[in-house]
Protein backbone atom coordinates (compact mmCIF):
# COMPACT_ATOMS: atom_id res chain seq x y z
CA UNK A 1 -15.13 -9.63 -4.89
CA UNK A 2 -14.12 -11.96 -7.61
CA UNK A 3 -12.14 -14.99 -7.17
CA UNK A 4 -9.33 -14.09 -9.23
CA UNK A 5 -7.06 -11.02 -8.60
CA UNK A 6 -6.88 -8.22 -10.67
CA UNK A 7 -4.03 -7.37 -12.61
CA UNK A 8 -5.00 -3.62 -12.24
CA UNK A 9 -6.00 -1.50 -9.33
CA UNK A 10 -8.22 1.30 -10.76
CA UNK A 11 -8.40 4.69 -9.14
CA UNK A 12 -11.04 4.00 -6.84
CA UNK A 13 -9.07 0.99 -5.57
CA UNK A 14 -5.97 3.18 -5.21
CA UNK A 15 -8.20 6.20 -2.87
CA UNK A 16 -9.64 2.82 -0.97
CA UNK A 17 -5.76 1.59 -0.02
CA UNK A 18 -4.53 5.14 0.50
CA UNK A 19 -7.77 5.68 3.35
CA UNK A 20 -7.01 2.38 4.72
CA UNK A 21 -3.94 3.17 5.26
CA UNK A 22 -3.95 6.50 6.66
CA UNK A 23 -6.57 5.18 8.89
CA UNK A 24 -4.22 2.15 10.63
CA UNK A 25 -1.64 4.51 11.00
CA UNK A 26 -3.66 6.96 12.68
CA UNK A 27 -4.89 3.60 15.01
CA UNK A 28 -1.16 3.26 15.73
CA UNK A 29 -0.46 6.90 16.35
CA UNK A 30 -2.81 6.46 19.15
CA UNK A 31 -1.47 3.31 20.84
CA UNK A 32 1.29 3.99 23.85
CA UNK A 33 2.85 1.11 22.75
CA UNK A 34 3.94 -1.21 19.91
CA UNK A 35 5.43 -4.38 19.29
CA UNK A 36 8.31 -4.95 17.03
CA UNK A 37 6.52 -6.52 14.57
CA UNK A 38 3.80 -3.69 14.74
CA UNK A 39 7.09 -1.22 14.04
CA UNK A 40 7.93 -3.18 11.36
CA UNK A 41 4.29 -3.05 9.87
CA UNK A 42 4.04 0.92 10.15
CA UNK A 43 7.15 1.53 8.84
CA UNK A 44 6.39 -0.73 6.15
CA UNK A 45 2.59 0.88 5.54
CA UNK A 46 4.16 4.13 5.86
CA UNK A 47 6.12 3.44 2.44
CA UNK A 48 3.48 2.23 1.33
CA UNK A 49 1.24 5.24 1.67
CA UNK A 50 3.76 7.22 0.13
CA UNK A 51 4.09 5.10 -2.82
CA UNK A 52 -0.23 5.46 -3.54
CA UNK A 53 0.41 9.46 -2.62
CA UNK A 54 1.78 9.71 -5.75
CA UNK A 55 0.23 11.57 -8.67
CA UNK A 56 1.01 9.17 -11.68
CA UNK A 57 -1.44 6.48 -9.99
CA UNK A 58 -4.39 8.97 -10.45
CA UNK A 59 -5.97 6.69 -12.77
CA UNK A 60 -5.23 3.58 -11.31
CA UNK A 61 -1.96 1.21 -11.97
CA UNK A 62 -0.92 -2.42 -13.13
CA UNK A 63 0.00 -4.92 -10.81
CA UNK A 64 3.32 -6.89 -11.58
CA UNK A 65 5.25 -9.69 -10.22
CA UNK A 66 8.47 -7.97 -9.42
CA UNK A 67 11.13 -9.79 -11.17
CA UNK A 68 13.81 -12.73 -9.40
CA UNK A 69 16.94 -10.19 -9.74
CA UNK A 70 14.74 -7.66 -7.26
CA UNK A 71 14.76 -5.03 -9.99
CA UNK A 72 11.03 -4.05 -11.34
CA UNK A 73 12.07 -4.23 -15.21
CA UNK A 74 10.75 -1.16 -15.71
């Protein structure tokens, strides 16, 4: 891994995030019992996954800063 973060995730690193994912919430699926903070996580990761389900990062995306106002400029 290099030292300085990409401003790009390419498709393979999108498929790697979506797996990881899927595979902590499945972890949590299987645990009786969570902590608020751990509710806060899934529900979080949860979005998250949706967000790399969709189609138009097939071939990867950029990486932004999202701007001070909270809006993405795009």
């Amino acid at each position: 891994m290099s030292d300085e973060p990409s401003a790009r995730l390419s498709s393979d690193e999108v498929l790697a995030l979506k797996f990881a994912g899927h595979r902590q919430l499945a972890r949590w699926v299987n645990k009786p019992r969570l902590s608020p903070h751990q509710h806060a996580r899934r529900s979080a990761l949860k979005s998250a996954v949706r967000v790399l389900q969709d189609q138009a990062l097939y071939g990867g995306c950029e990486l932004r800063r999202p701007r001070e106002d909270g809006n993405s400029g795009g």
